[in-house]
N, C-alpha and C. Protein backbone atom coordinates (compact mmCIF):
# COMPACT_ATOMS: atom_id res chain seq x y z
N UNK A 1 -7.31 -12.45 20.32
CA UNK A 1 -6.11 -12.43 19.53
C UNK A 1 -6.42 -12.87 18.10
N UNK A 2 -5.71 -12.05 16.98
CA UNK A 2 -5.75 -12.33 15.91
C UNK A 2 -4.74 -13.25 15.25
N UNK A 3 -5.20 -14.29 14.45
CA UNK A 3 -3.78 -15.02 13.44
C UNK A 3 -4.35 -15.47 12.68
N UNK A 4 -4.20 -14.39 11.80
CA UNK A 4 -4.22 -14.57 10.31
C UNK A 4 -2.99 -15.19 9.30
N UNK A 5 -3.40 -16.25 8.88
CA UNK A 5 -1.74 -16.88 7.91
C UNK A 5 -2.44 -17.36 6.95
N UNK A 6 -2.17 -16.59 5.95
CA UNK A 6 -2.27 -17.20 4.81
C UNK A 6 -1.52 -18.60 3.98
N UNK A 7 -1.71 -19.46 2.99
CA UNK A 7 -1.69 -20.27 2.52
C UNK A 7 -0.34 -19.67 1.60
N UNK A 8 1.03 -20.19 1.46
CA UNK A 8 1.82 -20.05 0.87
C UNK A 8 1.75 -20.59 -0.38
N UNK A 9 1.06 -21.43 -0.58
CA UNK A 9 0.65 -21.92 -1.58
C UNK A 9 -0.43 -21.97 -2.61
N UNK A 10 -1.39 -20.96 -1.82
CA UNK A 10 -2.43 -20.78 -2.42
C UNK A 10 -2.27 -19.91 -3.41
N UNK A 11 -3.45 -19.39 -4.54
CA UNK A 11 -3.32 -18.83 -5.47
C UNK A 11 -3.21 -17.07 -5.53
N UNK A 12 -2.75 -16.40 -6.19
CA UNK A 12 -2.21 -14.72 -5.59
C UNK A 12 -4.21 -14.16 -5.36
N UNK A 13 -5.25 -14.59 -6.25
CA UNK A 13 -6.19 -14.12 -6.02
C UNK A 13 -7.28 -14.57 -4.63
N UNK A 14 -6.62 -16.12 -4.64
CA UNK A 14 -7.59 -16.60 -3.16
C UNK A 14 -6.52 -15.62 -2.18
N UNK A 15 -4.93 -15.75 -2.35
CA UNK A 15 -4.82 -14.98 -0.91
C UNK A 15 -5.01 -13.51 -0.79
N UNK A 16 -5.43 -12.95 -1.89
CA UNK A 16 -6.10 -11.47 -1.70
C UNK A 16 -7.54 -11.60 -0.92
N UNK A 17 -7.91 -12.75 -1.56
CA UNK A 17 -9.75 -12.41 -0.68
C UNK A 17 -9.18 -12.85 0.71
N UNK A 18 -8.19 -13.93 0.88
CA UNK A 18 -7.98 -13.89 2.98
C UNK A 18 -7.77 -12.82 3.59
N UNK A 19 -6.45 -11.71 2.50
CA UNK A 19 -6.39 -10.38 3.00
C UNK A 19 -7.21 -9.29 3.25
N UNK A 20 -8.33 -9.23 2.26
CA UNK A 20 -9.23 -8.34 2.44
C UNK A 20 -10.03 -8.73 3.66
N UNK A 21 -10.60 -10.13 3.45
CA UNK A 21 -11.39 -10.60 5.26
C UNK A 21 -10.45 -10.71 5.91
N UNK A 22 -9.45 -10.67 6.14
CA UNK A 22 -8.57 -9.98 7.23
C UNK A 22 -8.63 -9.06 7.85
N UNK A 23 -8.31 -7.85 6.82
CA UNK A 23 -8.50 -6.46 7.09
C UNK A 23 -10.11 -5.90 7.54
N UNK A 24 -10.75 -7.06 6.89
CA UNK A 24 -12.00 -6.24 7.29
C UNK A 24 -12.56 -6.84 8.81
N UNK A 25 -11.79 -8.12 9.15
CA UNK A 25 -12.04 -8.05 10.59
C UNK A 25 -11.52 -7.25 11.52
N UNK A 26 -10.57 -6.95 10.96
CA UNK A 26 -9.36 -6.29 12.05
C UNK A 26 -10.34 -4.64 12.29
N UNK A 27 -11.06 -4.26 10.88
CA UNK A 27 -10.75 -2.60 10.70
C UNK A 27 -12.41 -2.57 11.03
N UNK A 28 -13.25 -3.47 11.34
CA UNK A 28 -14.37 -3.35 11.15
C UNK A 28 -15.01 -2.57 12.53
N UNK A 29 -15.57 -1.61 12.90
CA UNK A 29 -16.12 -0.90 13.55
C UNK A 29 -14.77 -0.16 14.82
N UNK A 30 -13.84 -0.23 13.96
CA UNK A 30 -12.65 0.58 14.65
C UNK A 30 -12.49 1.82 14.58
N UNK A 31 -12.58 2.99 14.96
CA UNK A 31 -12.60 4.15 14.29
C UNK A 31 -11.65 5.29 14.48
N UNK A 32 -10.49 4.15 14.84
CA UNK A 32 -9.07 5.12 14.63
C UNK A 32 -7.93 4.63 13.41
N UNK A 33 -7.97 5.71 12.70
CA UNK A 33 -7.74 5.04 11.75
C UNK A 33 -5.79 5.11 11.56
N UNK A 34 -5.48 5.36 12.90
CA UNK A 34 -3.81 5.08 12.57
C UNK A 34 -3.73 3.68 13.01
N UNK A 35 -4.39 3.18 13.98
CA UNK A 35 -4.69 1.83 14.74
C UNK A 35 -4.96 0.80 13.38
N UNK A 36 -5.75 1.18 12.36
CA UNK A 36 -6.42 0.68 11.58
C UNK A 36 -5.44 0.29 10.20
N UNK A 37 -4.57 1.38 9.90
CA UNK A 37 -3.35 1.30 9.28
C UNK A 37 -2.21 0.05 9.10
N UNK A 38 -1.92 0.80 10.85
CA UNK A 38 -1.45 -0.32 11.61
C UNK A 38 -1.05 -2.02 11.47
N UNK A 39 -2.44 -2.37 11.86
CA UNK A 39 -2.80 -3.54 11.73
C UNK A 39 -3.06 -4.11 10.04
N UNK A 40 -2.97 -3.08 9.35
CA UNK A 40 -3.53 -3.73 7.91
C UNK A 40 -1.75 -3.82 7.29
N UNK A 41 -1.50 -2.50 7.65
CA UNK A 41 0.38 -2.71 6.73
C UNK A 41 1.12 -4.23 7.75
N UNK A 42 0.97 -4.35 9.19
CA UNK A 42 1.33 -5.88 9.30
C UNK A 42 0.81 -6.96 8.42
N UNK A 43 -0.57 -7.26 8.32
CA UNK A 43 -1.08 -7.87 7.50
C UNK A 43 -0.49 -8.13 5.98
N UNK A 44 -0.12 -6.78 5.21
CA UNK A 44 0.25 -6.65 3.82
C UNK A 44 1.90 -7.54 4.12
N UNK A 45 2.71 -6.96 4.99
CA UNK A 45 3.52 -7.70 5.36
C UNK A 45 3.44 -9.09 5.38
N UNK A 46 2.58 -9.66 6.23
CA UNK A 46 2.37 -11.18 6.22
C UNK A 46 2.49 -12.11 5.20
N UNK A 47 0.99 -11.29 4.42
CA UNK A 47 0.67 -11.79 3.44
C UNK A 47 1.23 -11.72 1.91
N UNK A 48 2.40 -10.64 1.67
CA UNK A 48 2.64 -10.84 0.24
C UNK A 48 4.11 -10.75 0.20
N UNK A 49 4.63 -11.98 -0.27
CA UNK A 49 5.96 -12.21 0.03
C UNK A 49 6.22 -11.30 -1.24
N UNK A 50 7.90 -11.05 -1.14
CA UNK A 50 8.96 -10.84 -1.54
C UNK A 50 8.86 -9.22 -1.48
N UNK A 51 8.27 -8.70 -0.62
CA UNK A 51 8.14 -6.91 -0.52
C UNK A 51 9.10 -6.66 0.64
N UNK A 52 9.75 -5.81 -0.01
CA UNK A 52 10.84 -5.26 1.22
C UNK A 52 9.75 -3.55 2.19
N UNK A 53 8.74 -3.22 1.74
CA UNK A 53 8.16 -2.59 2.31
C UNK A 53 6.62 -2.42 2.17
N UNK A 54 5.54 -2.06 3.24
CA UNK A 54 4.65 -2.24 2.83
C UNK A 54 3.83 -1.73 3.96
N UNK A 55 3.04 -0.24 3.09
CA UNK A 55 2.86 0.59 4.25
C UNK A 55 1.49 1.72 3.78
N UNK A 56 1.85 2.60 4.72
CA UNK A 56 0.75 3.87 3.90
C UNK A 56 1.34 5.37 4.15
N UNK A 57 0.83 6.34 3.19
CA UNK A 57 0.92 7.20 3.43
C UNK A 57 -0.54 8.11 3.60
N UNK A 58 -0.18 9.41 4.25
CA UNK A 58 -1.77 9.92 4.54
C UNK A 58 -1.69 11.29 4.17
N UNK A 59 -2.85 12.05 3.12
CA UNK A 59 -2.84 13.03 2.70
C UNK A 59 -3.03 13.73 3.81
N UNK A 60 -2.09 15.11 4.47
CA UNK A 60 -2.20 16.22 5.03
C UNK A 60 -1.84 17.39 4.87
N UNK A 61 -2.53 18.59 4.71
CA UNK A 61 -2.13 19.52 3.60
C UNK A 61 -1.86 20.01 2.72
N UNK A 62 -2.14 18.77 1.86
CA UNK A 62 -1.69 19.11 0.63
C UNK A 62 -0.44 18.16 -0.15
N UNK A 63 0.07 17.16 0.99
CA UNK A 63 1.22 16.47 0.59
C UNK A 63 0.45 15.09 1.22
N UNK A 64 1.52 14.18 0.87
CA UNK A 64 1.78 12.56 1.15
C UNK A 64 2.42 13.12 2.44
N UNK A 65 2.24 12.16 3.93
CA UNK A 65 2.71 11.97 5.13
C UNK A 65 3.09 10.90 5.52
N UNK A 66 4.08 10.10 5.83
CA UNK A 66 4.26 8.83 6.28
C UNK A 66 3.50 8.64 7.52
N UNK A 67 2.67 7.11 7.33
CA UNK A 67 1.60 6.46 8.00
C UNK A 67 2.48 5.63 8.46
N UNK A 68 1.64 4.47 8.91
CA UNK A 68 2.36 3.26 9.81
C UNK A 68 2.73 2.37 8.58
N UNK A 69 3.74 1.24 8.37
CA UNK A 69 4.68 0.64 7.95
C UNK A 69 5.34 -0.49 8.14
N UNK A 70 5.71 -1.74 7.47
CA UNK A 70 6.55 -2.68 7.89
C UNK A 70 7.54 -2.13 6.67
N UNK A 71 8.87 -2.56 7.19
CA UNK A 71 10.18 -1.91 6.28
C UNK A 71 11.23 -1.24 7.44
N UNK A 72 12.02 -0.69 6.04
CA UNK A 72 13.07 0.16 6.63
C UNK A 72 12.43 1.78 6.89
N UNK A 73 13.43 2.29 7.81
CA UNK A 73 12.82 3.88 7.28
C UNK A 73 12.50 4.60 6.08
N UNK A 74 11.35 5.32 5.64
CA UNK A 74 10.98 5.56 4.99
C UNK A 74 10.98 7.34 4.79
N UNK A 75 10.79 8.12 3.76
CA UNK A 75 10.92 9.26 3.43
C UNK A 75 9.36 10.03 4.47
N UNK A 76 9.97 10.78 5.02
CA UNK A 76 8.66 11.08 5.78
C UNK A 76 7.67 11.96 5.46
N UNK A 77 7.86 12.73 4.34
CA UNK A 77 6.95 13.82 2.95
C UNK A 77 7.05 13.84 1.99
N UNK A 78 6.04 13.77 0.74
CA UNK A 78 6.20 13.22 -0.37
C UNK A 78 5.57 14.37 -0.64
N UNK A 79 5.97 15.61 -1.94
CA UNK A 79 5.17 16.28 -2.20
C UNK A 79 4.15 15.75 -3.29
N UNK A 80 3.00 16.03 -3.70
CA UNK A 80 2.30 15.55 -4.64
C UNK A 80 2.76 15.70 -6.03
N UNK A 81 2.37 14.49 -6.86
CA UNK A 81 3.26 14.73 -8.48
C UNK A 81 5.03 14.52 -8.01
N UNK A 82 5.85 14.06 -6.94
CA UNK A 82 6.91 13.47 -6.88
C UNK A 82 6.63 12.09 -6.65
N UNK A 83 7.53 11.36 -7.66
CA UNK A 83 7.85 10.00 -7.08
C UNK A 83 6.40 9.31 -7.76
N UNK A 84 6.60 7.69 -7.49
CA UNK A 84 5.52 6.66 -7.20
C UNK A 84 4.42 7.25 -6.61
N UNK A 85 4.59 7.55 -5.67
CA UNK A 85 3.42 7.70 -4.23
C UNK A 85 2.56 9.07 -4.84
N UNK A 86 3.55 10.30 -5.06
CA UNK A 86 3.34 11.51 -5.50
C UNK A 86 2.48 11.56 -6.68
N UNK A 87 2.83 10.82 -7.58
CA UNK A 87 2.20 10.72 -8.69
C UNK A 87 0.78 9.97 -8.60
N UNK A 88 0.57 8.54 -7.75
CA UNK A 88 -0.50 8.53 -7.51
C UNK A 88 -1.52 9.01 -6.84
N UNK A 89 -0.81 9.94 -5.85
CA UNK A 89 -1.83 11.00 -4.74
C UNK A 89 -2.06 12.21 -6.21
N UNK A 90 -1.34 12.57 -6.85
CA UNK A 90 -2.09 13.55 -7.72
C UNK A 90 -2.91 13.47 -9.16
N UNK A 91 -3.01 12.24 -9.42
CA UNK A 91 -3.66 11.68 -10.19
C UNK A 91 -4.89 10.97 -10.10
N UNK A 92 -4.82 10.20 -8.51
CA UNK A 92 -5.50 9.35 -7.81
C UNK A 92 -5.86 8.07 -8.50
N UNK A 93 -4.82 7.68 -9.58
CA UNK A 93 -4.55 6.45 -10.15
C UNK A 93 -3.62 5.66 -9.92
N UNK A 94 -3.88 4.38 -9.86
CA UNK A 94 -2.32 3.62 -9.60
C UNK A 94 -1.41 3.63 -10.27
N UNK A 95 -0.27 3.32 -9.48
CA UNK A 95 0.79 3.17 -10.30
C UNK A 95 1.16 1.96 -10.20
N UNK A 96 1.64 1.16 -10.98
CA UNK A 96 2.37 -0.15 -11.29
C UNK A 96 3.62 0.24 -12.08
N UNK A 97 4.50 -0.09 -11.20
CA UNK A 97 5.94 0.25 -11.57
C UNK A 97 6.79 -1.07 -11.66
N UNK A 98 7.30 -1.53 -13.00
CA UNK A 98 8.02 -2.94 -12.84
C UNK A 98 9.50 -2.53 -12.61
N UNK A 99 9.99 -0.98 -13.15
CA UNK A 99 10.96 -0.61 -12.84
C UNK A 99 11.51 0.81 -11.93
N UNK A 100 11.48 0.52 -10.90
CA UNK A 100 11.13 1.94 -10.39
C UNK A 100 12.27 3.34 -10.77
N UNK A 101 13.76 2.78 -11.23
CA UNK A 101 14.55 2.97 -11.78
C UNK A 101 14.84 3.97 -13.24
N UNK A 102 13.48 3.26 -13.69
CA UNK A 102 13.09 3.93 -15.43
C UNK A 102 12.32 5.09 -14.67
N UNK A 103 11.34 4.98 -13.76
CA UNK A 103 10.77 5.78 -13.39
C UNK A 103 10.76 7.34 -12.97
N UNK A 104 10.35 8.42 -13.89
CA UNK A 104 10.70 10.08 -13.16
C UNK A 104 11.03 10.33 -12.25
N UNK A 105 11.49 10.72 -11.48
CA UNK A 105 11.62 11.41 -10.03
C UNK A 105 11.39 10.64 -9.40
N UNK A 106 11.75 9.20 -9.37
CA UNK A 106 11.88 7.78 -8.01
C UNK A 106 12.55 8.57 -7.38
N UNK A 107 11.76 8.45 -5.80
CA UNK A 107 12.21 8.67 -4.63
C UNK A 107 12.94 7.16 -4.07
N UNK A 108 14.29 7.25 -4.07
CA UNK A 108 14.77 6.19 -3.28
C UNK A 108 14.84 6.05 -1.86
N UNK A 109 13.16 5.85 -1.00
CA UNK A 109 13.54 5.75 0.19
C UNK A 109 14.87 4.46 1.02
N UNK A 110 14.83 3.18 -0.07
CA UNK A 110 15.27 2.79 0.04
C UNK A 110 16.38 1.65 -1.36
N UNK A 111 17.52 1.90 -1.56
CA UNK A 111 17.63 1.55 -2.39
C UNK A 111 17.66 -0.13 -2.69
N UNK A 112 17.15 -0.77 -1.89
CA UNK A 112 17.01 -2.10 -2.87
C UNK A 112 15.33 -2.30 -3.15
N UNK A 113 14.97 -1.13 -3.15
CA UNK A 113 13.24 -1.73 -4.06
C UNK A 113 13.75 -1.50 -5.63
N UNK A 114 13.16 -2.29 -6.18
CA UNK A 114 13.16 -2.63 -7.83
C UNK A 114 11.39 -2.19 -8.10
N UNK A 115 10.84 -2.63 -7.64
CA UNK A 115 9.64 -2.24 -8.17
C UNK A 115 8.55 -2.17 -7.04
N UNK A 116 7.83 -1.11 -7.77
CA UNK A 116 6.39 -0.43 -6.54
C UNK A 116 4.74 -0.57 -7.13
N UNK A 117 3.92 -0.74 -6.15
CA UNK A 117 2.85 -0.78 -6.56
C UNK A 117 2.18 0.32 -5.30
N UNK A 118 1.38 1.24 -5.46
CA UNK A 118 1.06 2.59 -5.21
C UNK A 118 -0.55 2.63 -5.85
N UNK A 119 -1.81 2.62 -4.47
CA UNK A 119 -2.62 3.00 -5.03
C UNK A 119 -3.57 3.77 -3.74
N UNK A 120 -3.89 4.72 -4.53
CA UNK A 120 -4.58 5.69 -3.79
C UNK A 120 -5.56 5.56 -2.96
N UNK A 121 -6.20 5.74 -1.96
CA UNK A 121 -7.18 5.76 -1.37
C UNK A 121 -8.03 7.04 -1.79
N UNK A 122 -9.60 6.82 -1.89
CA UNK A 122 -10.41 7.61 -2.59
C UNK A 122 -11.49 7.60 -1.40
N UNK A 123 -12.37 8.83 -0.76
CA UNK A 123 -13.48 8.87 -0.48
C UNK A 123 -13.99 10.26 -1.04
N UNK A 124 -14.97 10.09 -0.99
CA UNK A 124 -15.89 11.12 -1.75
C UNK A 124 -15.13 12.08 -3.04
N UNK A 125 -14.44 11.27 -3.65
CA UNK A 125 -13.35 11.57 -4.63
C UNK A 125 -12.23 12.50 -4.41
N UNK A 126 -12.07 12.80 -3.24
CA UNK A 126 -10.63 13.25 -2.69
C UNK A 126 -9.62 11.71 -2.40
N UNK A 127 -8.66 12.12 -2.82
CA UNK A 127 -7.19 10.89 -2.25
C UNK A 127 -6.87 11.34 -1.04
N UNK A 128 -7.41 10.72 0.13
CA UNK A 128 -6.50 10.96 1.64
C UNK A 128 -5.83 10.07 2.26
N UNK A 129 -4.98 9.38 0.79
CA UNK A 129 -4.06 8.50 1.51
C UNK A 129 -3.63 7.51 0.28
N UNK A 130 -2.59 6.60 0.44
CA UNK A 130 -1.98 5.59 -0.53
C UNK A 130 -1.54 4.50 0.68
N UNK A 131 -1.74 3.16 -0.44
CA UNK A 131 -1.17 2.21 0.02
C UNK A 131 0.39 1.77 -0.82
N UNK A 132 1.09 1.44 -0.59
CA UNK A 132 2.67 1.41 -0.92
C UNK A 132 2.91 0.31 -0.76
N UNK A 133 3.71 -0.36 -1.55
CA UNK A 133 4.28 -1.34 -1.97
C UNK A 133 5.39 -1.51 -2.55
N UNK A 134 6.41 -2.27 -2.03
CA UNK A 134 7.73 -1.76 -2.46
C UNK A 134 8.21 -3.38 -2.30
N UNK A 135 8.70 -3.98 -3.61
CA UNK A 135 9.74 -5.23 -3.78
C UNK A 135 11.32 -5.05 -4.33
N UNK A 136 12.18 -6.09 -3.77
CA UNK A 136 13.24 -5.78 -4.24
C UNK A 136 13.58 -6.46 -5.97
N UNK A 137 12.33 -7.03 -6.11
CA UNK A 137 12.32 -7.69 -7.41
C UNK A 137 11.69 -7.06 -8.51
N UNK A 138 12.25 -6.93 -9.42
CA UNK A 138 11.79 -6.50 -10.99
C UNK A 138 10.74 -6.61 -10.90
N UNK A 139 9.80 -6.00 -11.84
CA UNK A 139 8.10 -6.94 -11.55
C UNK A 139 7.21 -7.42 -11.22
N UNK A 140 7.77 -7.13 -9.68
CA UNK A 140 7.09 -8.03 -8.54
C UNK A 140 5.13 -8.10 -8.73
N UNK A 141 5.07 -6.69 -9.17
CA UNK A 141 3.87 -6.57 -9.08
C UNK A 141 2.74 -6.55 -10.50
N UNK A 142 1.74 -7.37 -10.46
CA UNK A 142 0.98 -7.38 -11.68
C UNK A 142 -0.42 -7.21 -11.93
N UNK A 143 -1.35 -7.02 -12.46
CA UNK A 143 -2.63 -6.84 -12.42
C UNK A 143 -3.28 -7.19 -11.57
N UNK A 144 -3.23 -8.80 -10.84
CA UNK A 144 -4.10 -9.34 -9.87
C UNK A 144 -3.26 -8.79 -8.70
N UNK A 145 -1.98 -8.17 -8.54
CA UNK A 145 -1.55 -7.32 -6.99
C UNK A 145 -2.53 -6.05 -7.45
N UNK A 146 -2.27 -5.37 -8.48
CA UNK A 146 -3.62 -4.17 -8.62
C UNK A 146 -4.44 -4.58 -8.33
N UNK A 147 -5.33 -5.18 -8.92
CA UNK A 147 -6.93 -5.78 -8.31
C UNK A 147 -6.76 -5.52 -6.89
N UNK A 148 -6.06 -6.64 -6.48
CA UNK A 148 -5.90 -6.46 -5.03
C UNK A 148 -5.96 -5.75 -3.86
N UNK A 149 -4.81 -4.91 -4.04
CA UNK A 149 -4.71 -3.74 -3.11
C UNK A 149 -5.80 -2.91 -3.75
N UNK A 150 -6.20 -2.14 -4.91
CA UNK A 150 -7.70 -1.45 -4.78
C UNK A 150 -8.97 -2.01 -4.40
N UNK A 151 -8.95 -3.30 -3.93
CA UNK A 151 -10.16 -3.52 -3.28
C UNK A 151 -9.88 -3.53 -2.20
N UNK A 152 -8.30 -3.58 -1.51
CA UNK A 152 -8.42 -3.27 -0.04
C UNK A 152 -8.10 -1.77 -0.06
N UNK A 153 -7.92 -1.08 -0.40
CA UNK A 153 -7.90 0.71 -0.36
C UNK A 153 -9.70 0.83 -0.70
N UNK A 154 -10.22 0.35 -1.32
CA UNK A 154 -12.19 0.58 -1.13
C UNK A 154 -12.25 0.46 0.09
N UNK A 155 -11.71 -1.00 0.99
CA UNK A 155 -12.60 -1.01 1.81
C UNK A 155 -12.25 -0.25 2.97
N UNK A 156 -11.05 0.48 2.70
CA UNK A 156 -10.13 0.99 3.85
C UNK A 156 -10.63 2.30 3.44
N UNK A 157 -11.33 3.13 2.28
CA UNK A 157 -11.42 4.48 2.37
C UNK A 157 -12.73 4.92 3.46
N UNK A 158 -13.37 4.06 3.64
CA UNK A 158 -14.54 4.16 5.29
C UNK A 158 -14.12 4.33 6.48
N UNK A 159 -12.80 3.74 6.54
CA UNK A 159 -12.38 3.26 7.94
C UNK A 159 -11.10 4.02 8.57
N UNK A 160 -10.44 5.01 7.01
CA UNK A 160 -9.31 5.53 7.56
C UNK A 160 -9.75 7.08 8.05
């Protein structure tokens, strides 16, 4: 059994490195990667307060697919270049959104997120997948949540 709890008090960059050795115990020689999802969007859950969602999506055919998830229901196809998610699957850059509101073509899967953080998963320079992040707070998200989640989307582009 796993229990991972992070330090509520600790600093946003020490509890990124618990999350990443988290994930990398959980995902390490696992090789299903919805299982692998799974267990990491609970984790993102755990670990980063004030997100009303926090999940993945997975490139298939050509679009964003809803992956596994903590949250409400979520939009279940994202075409590429729509939305947060869309825009980072076709760019394969993050997005940091303090207002998701100001934002083009916000997809409101749910309307009390205020702000998203969206970053792509990369292997062999194709995007086959995003990690999602969704707070109900302005701003929620800032450079060291970027840092963050792209070093856990590195270590997750092996394993998904």
């Amino acid at each position: 059994m796993f229990d991972f709890k992070p330090d509520p008090d600790a600093a946003k960059a020490d509890i990124y490195r618990e999350l990443l050795s988290a994930a990398d115990a959980l995902t390490a020689g696992e090789p299903d990667a919805v299982a692998n999802m799974a267990n990491v969007a609970a984790l993102l859950g755990d670990f980063l307060p004030d997100c009303n969602w926090t999940g993945f999506y997975r490139m298939v055919e050509g679009e964003l697919v809803l992956g596994p998830f903590t949250g409400r229901p979520a939009c279940i196809r994202i075409p590429l270049g729509v939305g947060v998610c869309g825009a980072a699957a076709k760019t394969g850059e993050t997005q940091l959104v303090e207002d998701v509101h100001a934002f083009p073509g916000h997809i409101a899967c749910d309307a009390r997120s205020r702000s998203e953080l969206v970053v792509p998963i990369v292997r062999d320079g194709a995007v086959i997948g995003a990690i999602d992040l969704d707070s109900p707070d302005l701003a929620r998200f800032d450079h060291e949540d970027r840092d963050g989640i792209e070093a856990l989307a590195k270590l997750l582009s092996t394993r998904l």
